[in-house]
Protein backbone atom coordinates (compact mmCIF):
# COMPACT_ATOMS: atom_id res chain seq x y z
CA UNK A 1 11.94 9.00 -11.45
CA UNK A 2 13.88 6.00 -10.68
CA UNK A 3 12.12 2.51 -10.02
CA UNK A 4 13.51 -0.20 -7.65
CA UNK A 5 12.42 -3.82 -6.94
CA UNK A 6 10.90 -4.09 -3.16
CA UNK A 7 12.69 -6.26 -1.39
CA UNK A 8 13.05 -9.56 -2.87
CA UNK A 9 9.96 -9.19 -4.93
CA UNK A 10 9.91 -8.55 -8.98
CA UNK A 11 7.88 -5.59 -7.96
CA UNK A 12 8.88 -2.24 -9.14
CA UNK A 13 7.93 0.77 -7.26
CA UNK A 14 9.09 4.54 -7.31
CA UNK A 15 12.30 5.41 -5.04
CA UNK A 16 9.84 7.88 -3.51
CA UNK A 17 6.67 6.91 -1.80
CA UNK A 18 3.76 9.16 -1.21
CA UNK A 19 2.78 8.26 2.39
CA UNK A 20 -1.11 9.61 2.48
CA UNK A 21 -1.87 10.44 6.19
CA UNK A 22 -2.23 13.88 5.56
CA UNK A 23 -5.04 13.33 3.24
CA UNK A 24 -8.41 12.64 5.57
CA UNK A 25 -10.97 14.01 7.73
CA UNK A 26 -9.49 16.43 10.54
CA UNK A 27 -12.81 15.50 12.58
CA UNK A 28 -12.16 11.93 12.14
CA UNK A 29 -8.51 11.73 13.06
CA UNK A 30 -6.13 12.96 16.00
CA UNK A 31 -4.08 15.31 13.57
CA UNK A 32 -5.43 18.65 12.95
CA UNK A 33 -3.35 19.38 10.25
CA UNK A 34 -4.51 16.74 7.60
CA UNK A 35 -5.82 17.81 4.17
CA UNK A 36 -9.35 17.54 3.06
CA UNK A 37 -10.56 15.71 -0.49
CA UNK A 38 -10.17 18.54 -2.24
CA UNK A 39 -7.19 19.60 -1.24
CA UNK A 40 -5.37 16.21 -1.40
CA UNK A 41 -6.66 15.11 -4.99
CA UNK A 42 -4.33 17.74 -6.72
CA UNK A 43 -1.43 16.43 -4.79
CA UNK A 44 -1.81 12.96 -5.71
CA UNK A 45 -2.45 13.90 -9.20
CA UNK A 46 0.74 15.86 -9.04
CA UNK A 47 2.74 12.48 -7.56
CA UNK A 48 1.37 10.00 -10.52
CA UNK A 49 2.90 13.36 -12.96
CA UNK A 50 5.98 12.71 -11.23
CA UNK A 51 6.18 9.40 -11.57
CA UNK A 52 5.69 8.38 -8.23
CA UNK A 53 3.92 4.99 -8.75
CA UNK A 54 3.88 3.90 -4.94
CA UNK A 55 1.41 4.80 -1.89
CA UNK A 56 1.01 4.11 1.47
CA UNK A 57 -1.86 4.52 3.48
CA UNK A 58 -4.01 2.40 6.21
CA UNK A 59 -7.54 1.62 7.30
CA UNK A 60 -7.07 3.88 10.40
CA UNK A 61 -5.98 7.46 8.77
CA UNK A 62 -8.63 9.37 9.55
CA UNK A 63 -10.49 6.26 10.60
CA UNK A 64 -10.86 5.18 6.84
CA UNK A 65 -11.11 8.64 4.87
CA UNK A 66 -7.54 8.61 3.50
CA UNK A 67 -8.04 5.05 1.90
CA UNK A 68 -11.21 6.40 0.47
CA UNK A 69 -9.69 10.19 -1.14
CA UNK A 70 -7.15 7.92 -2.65
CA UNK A 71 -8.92 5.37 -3.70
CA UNK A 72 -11.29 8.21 -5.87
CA UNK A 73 -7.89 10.01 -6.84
CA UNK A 74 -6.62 6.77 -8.43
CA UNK A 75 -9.33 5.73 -10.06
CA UNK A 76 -9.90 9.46 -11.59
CA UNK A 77 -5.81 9.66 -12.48
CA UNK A 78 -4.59 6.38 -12.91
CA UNK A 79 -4.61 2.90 -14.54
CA UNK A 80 -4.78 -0.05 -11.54
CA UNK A 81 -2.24 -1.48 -12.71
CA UNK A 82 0.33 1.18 -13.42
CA UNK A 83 0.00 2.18 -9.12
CA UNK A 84 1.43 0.61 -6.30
CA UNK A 85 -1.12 0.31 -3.48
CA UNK A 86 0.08 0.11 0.44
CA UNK A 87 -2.74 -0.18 3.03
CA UNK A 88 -2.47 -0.91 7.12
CA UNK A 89 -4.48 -3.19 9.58
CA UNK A 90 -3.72 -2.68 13.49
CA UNK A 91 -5.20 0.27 14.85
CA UNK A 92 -8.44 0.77 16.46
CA UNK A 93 -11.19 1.30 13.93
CA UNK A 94 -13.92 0.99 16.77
CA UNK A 95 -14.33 0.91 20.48
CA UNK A 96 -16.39 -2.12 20.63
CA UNK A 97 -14.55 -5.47 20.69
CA UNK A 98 -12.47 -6.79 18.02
CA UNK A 99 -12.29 -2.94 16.54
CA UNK A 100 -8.88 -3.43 16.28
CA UNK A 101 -5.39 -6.09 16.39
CA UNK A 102 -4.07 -8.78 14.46
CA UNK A 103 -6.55 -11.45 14.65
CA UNK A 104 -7.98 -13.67 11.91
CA UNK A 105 -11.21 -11.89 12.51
CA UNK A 106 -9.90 -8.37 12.59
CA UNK A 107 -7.49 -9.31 9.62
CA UNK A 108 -10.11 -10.82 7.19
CA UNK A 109 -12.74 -7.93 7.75
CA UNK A 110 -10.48 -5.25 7.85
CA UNK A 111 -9.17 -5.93 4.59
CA UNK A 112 -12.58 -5.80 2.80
CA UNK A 113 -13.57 -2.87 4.39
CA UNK A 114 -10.08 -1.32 3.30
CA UNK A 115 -10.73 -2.84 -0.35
CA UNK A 116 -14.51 -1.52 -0.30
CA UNK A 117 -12.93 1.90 0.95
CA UNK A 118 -10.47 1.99 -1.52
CA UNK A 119 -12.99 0.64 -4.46
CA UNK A 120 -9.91 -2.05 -5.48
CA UNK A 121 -10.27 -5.87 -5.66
CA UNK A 122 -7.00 -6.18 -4.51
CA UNK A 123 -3.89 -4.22 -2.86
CA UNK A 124 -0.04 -4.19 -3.37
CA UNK A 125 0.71 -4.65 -0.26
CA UNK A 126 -0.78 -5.10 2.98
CA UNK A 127 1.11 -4.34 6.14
CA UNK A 128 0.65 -4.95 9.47
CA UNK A 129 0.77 -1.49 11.22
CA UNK A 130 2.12 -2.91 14.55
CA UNK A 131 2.54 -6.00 17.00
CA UNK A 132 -0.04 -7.59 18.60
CA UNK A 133 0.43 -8.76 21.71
CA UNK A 134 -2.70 -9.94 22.43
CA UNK A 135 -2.77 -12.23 19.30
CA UNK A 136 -0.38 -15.42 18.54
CA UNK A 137 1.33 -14.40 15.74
CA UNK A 138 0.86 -18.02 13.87
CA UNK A 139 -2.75 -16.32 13.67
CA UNK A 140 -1.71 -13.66 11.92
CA UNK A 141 0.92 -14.96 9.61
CA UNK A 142 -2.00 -17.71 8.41
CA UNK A 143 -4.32 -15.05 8.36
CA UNK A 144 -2.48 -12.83 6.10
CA UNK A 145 -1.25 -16.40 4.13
CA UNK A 146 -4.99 -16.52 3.48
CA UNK A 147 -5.48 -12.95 2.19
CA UNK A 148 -2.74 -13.44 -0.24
CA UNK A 149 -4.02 -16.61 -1.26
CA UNK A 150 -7.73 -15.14 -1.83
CA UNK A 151 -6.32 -12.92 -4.32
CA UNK A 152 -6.77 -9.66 -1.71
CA UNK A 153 -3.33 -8.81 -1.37
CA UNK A 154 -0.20 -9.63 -3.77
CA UNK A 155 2.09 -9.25 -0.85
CA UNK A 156 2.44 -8.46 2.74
CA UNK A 157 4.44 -6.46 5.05
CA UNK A 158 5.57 -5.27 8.29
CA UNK A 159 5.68 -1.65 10.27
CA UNK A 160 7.87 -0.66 13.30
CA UNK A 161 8.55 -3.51 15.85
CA UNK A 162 11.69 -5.25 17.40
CA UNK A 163 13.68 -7.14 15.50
CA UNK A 164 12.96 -9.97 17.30
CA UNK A 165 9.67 -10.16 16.52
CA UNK A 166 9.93 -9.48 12.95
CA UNK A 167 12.68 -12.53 12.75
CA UNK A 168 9.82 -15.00 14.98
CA UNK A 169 7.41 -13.66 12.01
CA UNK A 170 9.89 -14.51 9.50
CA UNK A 171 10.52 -17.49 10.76
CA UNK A 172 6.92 -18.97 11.60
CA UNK A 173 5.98 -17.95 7.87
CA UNK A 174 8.58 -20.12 6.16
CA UNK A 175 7.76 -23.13 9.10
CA UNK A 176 4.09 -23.05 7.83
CA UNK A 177 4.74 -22.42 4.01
CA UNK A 178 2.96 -19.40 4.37
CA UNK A 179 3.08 -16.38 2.60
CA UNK A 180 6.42 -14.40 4.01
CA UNK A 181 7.16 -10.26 4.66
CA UNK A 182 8.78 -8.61 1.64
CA UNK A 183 8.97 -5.08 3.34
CA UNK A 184 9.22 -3.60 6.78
CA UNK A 185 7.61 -0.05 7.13
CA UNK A 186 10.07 1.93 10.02
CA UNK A 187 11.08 5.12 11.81
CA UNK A 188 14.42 6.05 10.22
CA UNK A 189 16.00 9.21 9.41
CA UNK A 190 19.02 11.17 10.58
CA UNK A 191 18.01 12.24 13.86
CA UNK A 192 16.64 9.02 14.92
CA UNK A 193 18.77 6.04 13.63
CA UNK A 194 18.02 3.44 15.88
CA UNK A 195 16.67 1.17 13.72
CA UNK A 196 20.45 0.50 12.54
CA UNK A 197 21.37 -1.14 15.86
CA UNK A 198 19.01 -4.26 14.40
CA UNK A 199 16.67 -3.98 12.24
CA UNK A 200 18.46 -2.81 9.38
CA UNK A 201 21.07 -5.33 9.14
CA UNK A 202 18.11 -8.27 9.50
CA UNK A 203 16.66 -6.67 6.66
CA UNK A 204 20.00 -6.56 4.59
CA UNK A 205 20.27 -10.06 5.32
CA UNK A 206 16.52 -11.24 4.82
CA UNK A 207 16.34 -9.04 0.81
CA UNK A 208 13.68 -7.66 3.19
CA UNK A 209 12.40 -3.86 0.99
CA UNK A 210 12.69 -1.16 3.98
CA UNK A 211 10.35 1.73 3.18
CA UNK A 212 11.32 4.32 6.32
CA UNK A 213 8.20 6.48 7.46
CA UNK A 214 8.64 10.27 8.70
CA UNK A 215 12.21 10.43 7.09
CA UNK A 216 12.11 14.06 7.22
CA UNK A 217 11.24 14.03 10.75
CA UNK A 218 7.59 15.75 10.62
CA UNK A 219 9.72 18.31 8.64
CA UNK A 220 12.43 19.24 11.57
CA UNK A 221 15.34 18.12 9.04
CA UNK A 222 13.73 20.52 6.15
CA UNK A 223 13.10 23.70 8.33
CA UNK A 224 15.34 25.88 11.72
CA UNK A 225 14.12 24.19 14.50
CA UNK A 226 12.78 27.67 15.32
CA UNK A 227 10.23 27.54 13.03
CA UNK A 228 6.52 27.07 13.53
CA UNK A 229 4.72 25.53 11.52
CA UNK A 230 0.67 24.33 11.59
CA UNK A 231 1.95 20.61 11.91
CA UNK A 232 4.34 21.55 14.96
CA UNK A 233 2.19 22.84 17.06
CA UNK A 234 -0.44 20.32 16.72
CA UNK A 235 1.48 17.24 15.80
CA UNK A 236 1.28 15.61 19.57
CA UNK A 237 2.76 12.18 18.04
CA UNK A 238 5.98 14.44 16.68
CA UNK A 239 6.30 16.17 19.93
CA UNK A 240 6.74 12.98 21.99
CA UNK A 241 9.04 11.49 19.11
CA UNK A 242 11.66 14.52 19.27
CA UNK A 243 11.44 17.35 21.59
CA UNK A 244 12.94 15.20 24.06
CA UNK A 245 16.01 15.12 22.20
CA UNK A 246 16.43 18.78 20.58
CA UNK A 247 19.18 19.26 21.89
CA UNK A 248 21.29 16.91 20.44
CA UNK A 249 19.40 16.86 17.11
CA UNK A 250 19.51 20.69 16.66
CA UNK A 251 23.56 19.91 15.65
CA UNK A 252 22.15 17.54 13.16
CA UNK A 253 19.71 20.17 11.57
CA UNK A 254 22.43 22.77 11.05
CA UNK A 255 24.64 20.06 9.41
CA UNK A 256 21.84 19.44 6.87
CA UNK A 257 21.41 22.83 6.36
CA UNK A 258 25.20 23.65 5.78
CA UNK A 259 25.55 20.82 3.15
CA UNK A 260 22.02 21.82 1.63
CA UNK A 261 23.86 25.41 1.13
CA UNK A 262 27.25 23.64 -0.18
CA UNK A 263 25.00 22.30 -2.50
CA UNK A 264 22.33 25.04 -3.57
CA UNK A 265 19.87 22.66 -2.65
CA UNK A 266 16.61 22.24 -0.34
CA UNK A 267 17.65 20.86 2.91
CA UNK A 268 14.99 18.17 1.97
CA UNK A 269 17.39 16.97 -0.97
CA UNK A 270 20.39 15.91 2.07
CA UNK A 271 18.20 14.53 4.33
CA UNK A 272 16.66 11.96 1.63
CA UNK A 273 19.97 11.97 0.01
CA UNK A 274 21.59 10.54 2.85
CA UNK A 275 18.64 7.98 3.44
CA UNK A 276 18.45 7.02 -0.35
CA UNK A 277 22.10 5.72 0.21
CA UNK A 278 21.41 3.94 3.02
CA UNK A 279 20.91 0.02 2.75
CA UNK A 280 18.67 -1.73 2.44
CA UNK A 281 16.07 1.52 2.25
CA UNK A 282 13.75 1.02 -0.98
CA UNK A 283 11.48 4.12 -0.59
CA UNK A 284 11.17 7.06 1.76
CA UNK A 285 7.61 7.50 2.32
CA UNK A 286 7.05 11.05 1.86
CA UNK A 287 4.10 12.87 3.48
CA UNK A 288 3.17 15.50 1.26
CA UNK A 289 0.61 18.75 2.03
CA UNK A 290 1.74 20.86 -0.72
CA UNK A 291 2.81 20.21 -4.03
CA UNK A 292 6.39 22.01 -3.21
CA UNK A 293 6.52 18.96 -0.93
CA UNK A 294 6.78 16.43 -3.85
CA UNK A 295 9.01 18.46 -5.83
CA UNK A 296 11.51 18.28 -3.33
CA UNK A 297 11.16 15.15 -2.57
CA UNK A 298 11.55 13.84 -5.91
CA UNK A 299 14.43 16.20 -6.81
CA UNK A 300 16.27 14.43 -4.00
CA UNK A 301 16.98 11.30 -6.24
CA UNK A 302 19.34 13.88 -8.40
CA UNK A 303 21.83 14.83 -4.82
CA UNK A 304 24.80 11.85 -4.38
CA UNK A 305 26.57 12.54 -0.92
CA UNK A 306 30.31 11.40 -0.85
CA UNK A 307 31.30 9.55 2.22
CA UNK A 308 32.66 12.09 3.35
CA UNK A 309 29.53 14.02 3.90
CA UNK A 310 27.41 10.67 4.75
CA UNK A 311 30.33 10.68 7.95
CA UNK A 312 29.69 14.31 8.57
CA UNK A 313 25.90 14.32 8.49
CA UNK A 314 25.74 11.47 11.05
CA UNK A 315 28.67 12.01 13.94
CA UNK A 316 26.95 14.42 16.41
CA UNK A 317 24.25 11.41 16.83
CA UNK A 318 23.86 10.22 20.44
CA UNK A 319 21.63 7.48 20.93
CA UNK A 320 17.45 8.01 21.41
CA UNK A 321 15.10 6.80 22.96
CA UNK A 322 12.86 3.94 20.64
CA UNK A 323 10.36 5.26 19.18
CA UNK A 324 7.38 3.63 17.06
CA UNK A 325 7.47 0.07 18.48
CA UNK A 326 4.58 0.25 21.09
């Protein structure tokens, strides 16, 4: 395993991530295809053997039931202080008011249930899982200043949003003396590489950690995009995020495959390859429902792509639709 600073931070986490919403309650959750206690605990146990030190997870997988398997999992497998823990607030935890958003009130209960959940006194990192638009974001940023400063959270981050917002965030932080963003949580991978126009090169610039979620593309770049799996035919969220654009991204897919096959490798090892080299990217998060799935992964960190192949991999791409923001 290799181990990387986040962002500006001294921090050291794993170059892979473990992203945990497939580990939950199916009745609790919108995804069908998410793994129960006992079948996630051998797959977290299998990351920590790996040396995967970092994972991501949020208050609203499974409405609280992934922060609560790992939170077991880590405290069965693991020393506190040897993990890297990643938890969410945004999403709606209840339908009654202030179930969900960015405001002090949702912020400062949300992370105590997450820390109850979890049974931590503290987390690595604590991300905001979107924008709130109903919410001045000078609440938040103080909000979050005060978790950190409570000893709740070491640091905070971001998750998908327009660059502009992210910079106002940035910027309201360091007007305030508050506590700043050290990471920014994204959609990135090679069929949907928007987040280059923007985001990307703020991050460069900022030493901001980016930590790309669904790099393989719910599996599409691993797998012919023939091929059914459970995920696939449930996974409404995927659906919306790329069958709109198959037919460009199909060209993609066979170019991963073709290099995989140059290489004798999983098609999982180029698609993280060519992510790994991509600045300023920290950690894929990898979401993980068999332990074949972290193998891979983690055997990824062994491919280098020339430029040559980096070029290849990445000229049929025609510009998407965004994705992830709302």
């Amino acid at each position: 395993m290799e181990y990387v600073r986040l962002g500006s931070t001294g921090m050291q986490v794993s170059r892979i991530c473990l992203g945990c919403m497939g580990f939950g309650d199916a009745t609790r959750w919108v995804h069908q295809w998410v793994l129960n206690e006992e079948s996630s605990r051998p797959i977290i146990k299998k990351a920590l053997e790996l040396g995967i030190n970092f994972f991501d997870t949020a208050n609203v997988y499974s409405i609280g039931a992934s922060e609560e398997i790992l939170g077991r999992a880590l405290k069965d497998f693991a020393k506190r202080d040897e993990v890297v823990v990643a938890t969410k607030v945004h999403g709606k935890m209840h339908d009654k008011p202030n179930g969900s958003g960015l405001s002090r009130k949702a912020i400062l209960s949300e992370i105590d249930q997450s820390l109850k959940r979890l049974g931590m006194d503290y987390v690595d990192l604590y991300q905001i899982h979107r924008w709130d638009y109903e919410t001045p974001i000078e609440e938040t940023m103080e909000a979050l200043n005060d978790v950190v400063r409570a000893g709740k959270a070491r640091y905070i981050g971001a998750s998908a949003m327009w660059a502009w917002q992210f910079q106002k965030a940035l910027y309201v932080a360091e007007k305030h003396g508050w506590t700043r963003f050290v990471s920014m949580q994204n959609h990135l991978n090679l069929i949907y590489r928007e987040e280059e126009r923007e985001m990307l090169p703020l991050c460069r610039e900022e030493k901001i950690g980016v930590i790309p979620y669904s790099p393989l593309a719910a599996g599409r770049l691993t797998r012919d995009w023939s091929a059914d799996t459970l995920r696939s035919e449930t996974d409404e969220i995927a659906k919306k995020k790329y069958d709109t654009t198959a037919d460009t991204d199909q060209g993609i897919v066979a170019r991963v495959a073709e290099i995989a096959e140059k290489h004798g490798v999983p098609r999982v090892h180029v698609a993280l390859g060519w992510l790994l080299q991509k600045q300023p990217v920290t950690a894929p998060i990898i979401g993980a429902t068999k332990i074949s799935h972290l193998e891979d992964a983690v055997g990824a960190l062994s491919l280098k792509l020339t430029s040559e192949e980096v070029a290849y991999l990445e000229a049929p791409y025609m510009p998407h639709p965004i994705m992830g923001h709302q």
